[in-house]
PDB file of N, CA and C in Angstrom:
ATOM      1  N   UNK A   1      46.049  -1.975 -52.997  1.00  0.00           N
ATOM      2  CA  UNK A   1      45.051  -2.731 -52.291  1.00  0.00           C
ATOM      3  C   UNK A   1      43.747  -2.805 -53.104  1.00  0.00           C
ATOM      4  N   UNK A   2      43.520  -1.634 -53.794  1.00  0.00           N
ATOM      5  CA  UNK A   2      42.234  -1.895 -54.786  1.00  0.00           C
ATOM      6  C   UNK A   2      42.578  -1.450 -56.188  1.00  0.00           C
ATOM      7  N   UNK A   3      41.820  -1.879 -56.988  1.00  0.00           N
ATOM      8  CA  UNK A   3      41.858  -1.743 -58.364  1.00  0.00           C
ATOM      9  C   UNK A   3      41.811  -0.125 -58.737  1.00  0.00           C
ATOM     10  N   UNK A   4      42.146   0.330 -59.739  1.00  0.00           N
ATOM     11  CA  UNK A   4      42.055   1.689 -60.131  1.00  0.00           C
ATOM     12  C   UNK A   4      40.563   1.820 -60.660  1.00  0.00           C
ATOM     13  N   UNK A   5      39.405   1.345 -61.224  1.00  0.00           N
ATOM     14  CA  UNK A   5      38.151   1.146 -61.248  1.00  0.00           C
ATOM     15  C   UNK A   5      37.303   1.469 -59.836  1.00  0.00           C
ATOM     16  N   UNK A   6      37.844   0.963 -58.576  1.00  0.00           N
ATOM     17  CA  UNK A   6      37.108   0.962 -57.323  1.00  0.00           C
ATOM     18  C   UNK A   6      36.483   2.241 -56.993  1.00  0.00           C
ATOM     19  N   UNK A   7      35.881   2.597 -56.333  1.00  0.00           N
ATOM     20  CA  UNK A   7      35.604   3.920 -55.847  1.00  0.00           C
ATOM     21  C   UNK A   7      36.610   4.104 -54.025  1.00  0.00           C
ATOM     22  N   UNK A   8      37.447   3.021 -53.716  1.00  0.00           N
ATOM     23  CA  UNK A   8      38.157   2.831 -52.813  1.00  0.00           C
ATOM     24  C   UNK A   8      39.368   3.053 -53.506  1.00  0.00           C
ATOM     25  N   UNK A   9      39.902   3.683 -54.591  1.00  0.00           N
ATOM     26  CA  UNK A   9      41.381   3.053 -55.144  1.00  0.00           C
ATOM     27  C   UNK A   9      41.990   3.945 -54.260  1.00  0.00           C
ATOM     28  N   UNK A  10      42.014   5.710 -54.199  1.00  0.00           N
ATOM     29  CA  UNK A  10      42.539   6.551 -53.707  1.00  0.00           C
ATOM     30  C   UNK A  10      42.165   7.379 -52.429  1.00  0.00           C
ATOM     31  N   UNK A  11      41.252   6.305 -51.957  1.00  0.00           N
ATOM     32  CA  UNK A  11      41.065   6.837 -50.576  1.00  0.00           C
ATOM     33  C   UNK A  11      42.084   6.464 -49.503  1.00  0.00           C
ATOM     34  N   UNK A  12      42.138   7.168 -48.494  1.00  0.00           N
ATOM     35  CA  UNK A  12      43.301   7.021 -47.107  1.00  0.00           C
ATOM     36  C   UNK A  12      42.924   5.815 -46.406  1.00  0.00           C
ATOM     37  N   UNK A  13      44.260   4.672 -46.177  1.00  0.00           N
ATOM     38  CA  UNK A  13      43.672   3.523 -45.415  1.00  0.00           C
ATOM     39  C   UNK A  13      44.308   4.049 -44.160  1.00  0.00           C
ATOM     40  N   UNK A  14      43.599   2.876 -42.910  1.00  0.00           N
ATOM     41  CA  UNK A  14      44.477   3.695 -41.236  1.00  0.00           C
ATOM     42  C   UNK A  14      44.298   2.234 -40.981  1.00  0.00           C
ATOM     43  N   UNK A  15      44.675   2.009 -39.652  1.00  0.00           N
ATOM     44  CA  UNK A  15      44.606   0.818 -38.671  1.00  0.00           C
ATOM     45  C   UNK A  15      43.550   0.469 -38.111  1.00  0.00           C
ATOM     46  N   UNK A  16      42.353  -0.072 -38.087  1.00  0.00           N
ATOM     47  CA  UNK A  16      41.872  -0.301 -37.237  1.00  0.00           C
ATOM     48  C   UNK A  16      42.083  -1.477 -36.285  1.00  0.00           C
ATOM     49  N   UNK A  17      41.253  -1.285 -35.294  1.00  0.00           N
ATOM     50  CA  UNK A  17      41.848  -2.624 -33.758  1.00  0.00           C
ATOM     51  C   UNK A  17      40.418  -3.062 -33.166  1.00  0.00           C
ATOM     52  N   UNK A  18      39.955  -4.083 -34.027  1.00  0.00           N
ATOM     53  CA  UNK A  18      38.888  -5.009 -33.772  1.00  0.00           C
ATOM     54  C   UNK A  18      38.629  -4.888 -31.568  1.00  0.00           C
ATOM     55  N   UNK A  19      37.401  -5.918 -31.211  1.00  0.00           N
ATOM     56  CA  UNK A  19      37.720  -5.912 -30.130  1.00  0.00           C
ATOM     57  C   UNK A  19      38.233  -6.801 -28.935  1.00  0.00           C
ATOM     58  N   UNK A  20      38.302  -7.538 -30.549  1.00  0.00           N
ATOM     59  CA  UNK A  20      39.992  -8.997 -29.943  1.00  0.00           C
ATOM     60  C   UNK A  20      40.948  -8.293 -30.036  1.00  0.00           C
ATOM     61  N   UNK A  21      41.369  -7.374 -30.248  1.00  0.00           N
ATOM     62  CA  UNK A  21      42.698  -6.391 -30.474  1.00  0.00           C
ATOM     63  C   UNK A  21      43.657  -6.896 -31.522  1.00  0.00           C
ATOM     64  N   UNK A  22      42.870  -7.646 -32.966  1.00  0.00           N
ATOM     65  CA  UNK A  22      43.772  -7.574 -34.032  1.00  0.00           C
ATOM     66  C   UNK A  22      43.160  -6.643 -34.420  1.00  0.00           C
ATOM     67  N   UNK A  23      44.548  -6.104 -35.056  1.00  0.00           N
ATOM     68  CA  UNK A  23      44.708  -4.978 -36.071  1.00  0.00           C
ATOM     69  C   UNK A  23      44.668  -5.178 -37.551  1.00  0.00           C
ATOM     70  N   UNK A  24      43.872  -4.487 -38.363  1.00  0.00           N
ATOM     71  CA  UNK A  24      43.818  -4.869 -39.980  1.00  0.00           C
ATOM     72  C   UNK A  24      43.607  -3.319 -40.513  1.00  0.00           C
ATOM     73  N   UNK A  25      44.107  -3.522 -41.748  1.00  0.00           N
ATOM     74  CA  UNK A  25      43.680  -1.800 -42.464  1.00  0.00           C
ATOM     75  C   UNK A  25      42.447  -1.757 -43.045  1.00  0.00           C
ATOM     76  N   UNK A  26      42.109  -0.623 -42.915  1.00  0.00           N
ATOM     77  CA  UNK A  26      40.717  -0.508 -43.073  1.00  0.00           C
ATOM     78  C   UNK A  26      40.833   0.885 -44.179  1.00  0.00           C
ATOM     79  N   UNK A  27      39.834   1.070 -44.738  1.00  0.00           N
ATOM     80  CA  UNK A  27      39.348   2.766 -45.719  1.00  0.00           C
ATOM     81  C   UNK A  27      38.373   2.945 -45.056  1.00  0.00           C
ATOM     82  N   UNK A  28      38.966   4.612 -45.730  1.00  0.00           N
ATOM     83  CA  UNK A  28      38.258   5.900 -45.157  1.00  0.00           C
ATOM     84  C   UNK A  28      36.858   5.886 -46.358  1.00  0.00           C
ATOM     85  N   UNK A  29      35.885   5.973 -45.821  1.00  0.00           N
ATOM     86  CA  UNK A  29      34.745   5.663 -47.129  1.00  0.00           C
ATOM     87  C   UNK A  29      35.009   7.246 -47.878  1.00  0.00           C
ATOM     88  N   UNK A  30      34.257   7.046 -48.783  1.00  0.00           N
ATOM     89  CA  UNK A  30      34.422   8.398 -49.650  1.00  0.00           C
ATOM     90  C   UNK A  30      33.289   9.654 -49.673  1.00  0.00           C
ATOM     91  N   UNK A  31      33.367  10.700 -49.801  1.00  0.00           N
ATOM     92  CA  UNK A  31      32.454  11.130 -49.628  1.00  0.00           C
ATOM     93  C   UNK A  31      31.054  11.191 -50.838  1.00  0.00           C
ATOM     94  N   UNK A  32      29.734  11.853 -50.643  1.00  0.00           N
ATOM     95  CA  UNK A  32      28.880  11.376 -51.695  1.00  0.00           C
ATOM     96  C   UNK A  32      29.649  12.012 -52.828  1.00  0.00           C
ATOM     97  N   UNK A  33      29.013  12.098 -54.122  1.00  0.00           N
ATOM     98  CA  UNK A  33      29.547  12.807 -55.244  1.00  0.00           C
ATOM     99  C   UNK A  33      28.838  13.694 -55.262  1.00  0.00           C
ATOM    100  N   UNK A  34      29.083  15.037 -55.779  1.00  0.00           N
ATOM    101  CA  UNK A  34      27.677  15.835 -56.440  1.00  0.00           C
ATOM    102  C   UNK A  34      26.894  14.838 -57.234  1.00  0.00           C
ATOM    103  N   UNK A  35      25.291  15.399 -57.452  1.00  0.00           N
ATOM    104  CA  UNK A  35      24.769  15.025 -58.350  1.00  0.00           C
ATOM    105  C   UNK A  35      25.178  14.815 -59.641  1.00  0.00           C
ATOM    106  N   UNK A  36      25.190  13.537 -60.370  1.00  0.00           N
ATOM    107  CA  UNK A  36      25.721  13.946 -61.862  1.00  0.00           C
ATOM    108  C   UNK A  36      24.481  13.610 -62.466  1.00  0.00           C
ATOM    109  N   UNK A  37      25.136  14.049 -64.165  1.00  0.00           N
ATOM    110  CA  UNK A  37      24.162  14.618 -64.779  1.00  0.00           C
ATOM    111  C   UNK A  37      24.211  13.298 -65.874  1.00  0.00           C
ATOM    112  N   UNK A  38      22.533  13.059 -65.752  1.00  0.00           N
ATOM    113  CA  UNK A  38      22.061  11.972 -66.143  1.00  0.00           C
ATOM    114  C   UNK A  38      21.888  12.001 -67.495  1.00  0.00           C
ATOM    115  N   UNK A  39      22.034  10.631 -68.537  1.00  0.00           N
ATOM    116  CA  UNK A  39      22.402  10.761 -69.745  1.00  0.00           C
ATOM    117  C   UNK A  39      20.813  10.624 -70.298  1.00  0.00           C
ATOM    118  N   UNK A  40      20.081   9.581 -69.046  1.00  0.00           N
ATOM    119  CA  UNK A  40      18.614   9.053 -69.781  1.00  0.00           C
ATOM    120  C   UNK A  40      18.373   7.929 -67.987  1.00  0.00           C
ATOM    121  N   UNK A  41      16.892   7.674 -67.725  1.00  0.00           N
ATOM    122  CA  UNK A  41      16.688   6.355 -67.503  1.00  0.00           C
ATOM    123  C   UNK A  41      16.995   5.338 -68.274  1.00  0.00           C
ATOM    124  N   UNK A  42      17.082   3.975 -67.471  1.00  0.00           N
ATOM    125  CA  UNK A  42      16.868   2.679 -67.857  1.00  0.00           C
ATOM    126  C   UNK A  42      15.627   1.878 -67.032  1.00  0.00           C
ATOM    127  N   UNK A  43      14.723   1.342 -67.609  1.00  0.00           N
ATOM    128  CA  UNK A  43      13.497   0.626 -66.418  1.00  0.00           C
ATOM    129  C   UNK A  43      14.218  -0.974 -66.798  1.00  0.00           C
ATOM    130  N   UNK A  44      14.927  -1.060 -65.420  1.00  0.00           N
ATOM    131  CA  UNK A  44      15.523  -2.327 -65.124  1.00  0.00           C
ATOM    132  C   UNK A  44      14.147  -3.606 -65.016  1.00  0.00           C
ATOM    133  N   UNK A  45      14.633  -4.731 -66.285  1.00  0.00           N
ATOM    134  CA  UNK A  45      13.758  -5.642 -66.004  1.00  0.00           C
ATOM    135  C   UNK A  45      14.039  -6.038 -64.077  1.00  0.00           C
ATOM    136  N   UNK A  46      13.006  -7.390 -63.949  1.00  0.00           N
ATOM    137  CA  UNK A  46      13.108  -7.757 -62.591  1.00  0.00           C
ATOM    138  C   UNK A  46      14.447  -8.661 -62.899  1.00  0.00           C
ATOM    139  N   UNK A  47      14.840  -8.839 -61.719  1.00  0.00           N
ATOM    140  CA  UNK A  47      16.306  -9.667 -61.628  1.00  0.00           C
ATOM    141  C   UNK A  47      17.623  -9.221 -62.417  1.00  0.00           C
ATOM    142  N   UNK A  48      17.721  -8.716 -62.838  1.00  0.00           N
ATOM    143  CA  UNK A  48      18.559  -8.192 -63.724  1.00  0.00           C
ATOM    144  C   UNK A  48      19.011  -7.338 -63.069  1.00  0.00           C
ATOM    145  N   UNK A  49      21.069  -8.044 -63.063  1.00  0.00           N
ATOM    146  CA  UNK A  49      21.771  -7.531 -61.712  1.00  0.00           C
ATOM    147  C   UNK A  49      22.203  -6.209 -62.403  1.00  0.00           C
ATOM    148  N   UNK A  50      22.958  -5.742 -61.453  1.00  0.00           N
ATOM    149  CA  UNK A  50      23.168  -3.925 -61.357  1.00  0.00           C
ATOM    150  C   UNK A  50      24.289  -4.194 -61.863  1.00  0.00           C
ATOM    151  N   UNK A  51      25.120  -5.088 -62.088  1.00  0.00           N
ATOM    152  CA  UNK A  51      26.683  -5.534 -62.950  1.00  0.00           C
ATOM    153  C   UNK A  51      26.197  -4.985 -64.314  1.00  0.00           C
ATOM    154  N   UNK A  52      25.228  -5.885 -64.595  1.00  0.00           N
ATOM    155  CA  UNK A  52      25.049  -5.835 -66.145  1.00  0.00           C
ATOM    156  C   UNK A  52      24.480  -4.785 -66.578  1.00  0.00           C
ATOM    157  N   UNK A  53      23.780  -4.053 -65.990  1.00  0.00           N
ATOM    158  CA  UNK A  53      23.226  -2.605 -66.293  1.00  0.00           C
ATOM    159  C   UNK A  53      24.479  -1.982 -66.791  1.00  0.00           C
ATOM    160  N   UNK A  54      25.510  -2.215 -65.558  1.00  0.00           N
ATOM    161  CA  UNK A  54      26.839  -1.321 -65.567  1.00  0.00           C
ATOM    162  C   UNK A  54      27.504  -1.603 -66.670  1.00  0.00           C
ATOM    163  N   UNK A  55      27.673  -3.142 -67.201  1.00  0.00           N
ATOM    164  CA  UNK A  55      28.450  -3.345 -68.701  1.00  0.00           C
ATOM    165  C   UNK A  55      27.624  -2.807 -69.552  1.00  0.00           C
ATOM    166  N   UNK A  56      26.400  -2.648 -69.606  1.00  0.00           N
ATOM    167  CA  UNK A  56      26.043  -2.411 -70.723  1.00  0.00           C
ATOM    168  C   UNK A  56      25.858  -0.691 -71.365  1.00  0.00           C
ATOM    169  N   UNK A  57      25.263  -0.086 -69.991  1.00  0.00           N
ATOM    170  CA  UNK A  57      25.964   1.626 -70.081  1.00  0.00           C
ATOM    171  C   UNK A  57      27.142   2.580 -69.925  1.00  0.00           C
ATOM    172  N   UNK A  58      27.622   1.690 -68.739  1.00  0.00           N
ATOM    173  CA  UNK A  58      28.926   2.451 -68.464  1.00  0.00           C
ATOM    174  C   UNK A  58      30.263   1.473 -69.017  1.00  0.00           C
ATOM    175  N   UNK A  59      30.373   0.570 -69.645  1.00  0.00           N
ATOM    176  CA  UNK A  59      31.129  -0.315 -70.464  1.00  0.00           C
ATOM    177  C   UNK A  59      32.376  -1.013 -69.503  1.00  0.00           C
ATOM    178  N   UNK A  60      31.840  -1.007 -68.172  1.00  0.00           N
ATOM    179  CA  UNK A  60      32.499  -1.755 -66.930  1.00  0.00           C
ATOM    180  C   UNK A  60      31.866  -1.877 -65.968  1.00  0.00           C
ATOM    181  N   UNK A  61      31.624  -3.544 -65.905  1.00  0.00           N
ATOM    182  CA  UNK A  61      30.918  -4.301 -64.910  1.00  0.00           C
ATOM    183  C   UNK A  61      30.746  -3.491 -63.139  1.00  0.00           C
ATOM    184  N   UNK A  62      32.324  -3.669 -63.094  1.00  0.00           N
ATOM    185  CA  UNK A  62      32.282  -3.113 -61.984  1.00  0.00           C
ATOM    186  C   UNK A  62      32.038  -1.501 -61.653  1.00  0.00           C
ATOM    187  N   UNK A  63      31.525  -1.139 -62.186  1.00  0.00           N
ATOM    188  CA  UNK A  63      31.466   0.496 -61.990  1.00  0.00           C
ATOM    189  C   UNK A  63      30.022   0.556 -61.715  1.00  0.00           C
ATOM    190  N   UNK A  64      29.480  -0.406 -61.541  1.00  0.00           N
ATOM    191  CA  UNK A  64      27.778  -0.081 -60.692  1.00  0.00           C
ATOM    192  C   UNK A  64      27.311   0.506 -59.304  1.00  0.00           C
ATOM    193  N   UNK A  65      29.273   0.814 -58.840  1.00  0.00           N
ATOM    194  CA  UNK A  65      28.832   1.810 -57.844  1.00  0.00           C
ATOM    195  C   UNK A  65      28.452   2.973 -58.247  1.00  0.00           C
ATOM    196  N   UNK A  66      29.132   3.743 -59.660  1.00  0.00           N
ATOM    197  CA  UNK A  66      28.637   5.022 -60.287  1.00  0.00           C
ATOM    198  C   UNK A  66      27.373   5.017 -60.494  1.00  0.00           C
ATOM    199  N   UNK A  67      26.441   3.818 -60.883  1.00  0.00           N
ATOM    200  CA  UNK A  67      24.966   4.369 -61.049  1.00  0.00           C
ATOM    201  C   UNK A  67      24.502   4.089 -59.561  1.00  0.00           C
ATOM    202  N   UNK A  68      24.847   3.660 -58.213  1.00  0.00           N
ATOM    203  CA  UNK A  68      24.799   3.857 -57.017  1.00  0.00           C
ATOM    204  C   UNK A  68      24.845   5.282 -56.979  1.00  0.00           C
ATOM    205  N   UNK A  69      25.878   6.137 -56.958  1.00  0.00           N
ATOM    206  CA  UNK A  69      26.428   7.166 -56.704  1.00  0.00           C
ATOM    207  C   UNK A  69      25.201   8.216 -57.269  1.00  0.00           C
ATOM    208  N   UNK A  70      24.532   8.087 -59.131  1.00  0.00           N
ATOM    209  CA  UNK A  70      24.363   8.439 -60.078  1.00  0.00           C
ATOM    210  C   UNK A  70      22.820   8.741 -59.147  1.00  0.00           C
ATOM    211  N   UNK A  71      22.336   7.572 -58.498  1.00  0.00           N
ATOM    212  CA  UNK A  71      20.741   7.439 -57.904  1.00  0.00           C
ATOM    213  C   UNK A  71      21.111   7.995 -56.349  1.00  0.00           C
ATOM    214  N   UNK A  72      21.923   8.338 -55.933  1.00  0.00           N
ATOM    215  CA  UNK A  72      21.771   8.667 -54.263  1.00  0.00           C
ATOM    216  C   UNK A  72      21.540   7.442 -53.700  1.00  0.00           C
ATOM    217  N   UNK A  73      22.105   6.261 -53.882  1.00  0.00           N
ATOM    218  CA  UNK A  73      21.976   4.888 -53.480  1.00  0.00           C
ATOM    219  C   UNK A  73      23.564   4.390 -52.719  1.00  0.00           C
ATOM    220  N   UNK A  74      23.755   4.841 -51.203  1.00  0.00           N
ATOM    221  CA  UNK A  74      24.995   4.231 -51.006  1.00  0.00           C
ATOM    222  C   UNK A  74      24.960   2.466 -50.935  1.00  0.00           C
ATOM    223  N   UNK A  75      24.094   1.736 -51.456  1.00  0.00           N
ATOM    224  CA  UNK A  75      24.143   0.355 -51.354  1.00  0.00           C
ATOM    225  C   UNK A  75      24.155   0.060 -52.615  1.00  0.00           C
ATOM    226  N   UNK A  76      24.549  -1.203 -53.653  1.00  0.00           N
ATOM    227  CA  UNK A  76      23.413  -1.434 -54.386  1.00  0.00           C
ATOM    228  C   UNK A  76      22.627  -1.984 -53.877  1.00  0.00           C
ATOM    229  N   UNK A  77      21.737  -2.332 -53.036  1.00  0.00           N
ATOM    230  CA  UNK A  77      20.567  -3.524 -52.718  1.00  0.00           C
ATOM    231  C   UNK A  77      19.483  -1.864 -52.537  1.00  0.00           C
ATOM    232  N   UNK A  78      19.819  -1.168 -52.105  1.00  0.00           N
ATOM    233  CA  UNK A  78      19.073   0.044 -52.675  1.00  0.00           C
ATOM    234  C   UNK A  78      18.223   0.582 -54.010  1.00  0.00           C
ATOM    235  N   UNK A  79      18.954   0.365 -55.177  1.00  0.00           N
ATOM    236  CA  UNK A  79      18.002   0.774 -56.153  1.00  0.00           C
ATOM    237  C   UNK A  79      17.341  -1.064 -56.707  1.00  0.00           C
ATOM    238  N   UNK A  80      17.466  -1.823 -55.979  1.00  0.00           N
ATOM    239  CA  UNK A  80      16.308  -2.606 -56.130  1.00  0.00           C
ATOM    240  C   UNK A  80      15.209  -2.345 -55.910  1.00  0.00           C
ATOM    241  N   UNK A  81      14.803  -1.666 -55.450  1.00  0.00           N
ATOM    242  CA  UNK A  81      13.065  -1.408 -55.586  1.00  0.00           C
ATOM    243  C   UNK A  81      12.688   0.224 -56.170  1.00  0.00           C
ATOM    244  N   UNK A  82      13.886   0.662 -57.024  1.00  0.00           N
ATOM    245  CA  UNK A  82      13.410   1.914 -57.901  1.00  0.00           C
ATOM    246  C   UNK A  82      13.256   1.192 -59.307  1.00  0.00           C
ATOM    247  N   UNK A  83      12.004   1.640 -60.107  1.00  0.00           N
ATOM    248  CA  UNK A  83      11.812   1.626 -61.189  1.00  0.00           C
ATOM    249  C   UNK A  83      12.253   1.325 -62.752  1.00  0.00           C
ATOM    250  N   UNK A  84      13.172   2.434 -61.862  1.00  0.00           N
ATOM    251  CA  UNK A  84      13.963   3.217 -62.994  1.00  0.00           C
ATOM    252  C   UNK A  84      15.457   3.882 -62.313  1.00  0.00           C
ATOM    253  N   UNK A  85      16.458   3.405 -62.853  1.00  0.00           N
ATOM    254  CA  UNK A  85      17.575   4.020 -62.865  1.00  0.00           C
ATOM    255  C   UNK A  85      18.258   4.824 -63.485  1.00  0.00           C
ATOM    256  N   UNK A  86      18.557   5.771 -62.922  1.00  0.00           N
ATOM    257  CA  UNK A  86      19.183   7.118 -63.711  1.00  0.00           C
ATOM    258  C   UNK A  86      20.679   6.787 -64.414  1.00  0.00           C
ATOM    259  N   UNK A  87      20.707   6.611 -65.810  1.00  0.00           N
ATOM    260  CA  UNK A  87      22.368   6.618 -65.953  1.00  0.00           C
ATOM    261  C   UNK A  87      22.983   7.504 -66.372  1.00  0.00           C
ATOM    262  N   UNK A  88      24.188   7.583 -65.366  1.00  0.00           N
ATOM    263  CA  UNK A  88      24.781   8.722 -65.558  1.00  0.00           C
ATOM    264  C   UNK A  88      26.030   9.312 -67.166  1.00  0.00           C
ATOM    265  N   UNK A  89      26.008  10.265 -67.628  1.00  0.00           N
ATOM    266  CA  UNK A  89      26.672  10.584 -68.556  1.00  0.00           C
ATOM    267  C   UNK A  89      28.117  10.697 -68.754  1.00  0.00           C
ATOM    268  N   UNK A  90      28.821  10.760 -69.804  1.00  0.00           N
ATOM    269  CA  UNK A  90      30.317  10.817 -69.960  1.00  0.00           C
ATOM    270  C   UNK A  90      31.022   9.237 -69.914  1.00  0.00           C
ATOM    271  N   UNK A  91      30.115   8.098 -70.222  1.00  0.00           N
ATOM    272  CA  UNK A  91      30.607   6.864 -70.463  1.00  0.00           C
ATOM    273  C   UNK A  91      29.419   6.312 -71.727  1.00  0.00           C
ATOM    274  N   UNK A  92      30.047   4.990 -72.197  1.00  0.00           N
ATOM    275  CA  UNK A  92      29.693   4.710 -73.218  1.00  0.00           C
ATOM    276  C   UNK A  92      30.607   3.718 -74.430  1.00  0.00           C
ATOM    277  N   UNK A  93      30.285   3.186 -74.901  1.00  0.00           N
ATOM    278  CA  UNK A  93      31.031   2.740 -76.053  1.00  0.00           C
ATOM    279  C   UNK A  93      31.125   3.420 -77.405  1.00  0.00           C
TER     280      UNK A  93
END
């Protein structure tokens, strides 16, 4: 159901039952991570999406939930108004 990249790949799906009474599968969210350990800031220009941060430190677009994870940010629309983003270590080109 999800990509091996996701932070959903290996979590438990169940049933849920809307309150029209269809049923669809749903995930179990995940829990936070420990803190990880940050390689350096980045001071994100303005507009400059959280994708491209992610290709350009962690060398996959989609993994901008890890610098979510990396800042204590369960959204990204969250570290839009921090400074500075912490990126986290053990990725790279």
């Amino acid at each position: 159901m999800f990509s091996p990249n996701s932070r959903y790949y290996q979590q438990p799906l169940y049933t849920a039952v809307t309150a029209g009474g269809l049923q669809t599968p749903a995930v179990t969210l995940p829990l936070p991570p420990p803190p990880a350990a940050l390689a350096g800031y980045y001071k994100r220009p303005v507009g400059e999406r959280l994708d491209l941060v992610a290709a350009r430190f962690l060398t996959d677009p989609t993994w901008f939930w890890k610098l979510c994870d990396a800042n204590n940010s369960p959204v990204p629309d969250g570290l839009a108004a921090q400074p500075l983003i912490g990126i986290p270590t053990g990725y790279g080109a």
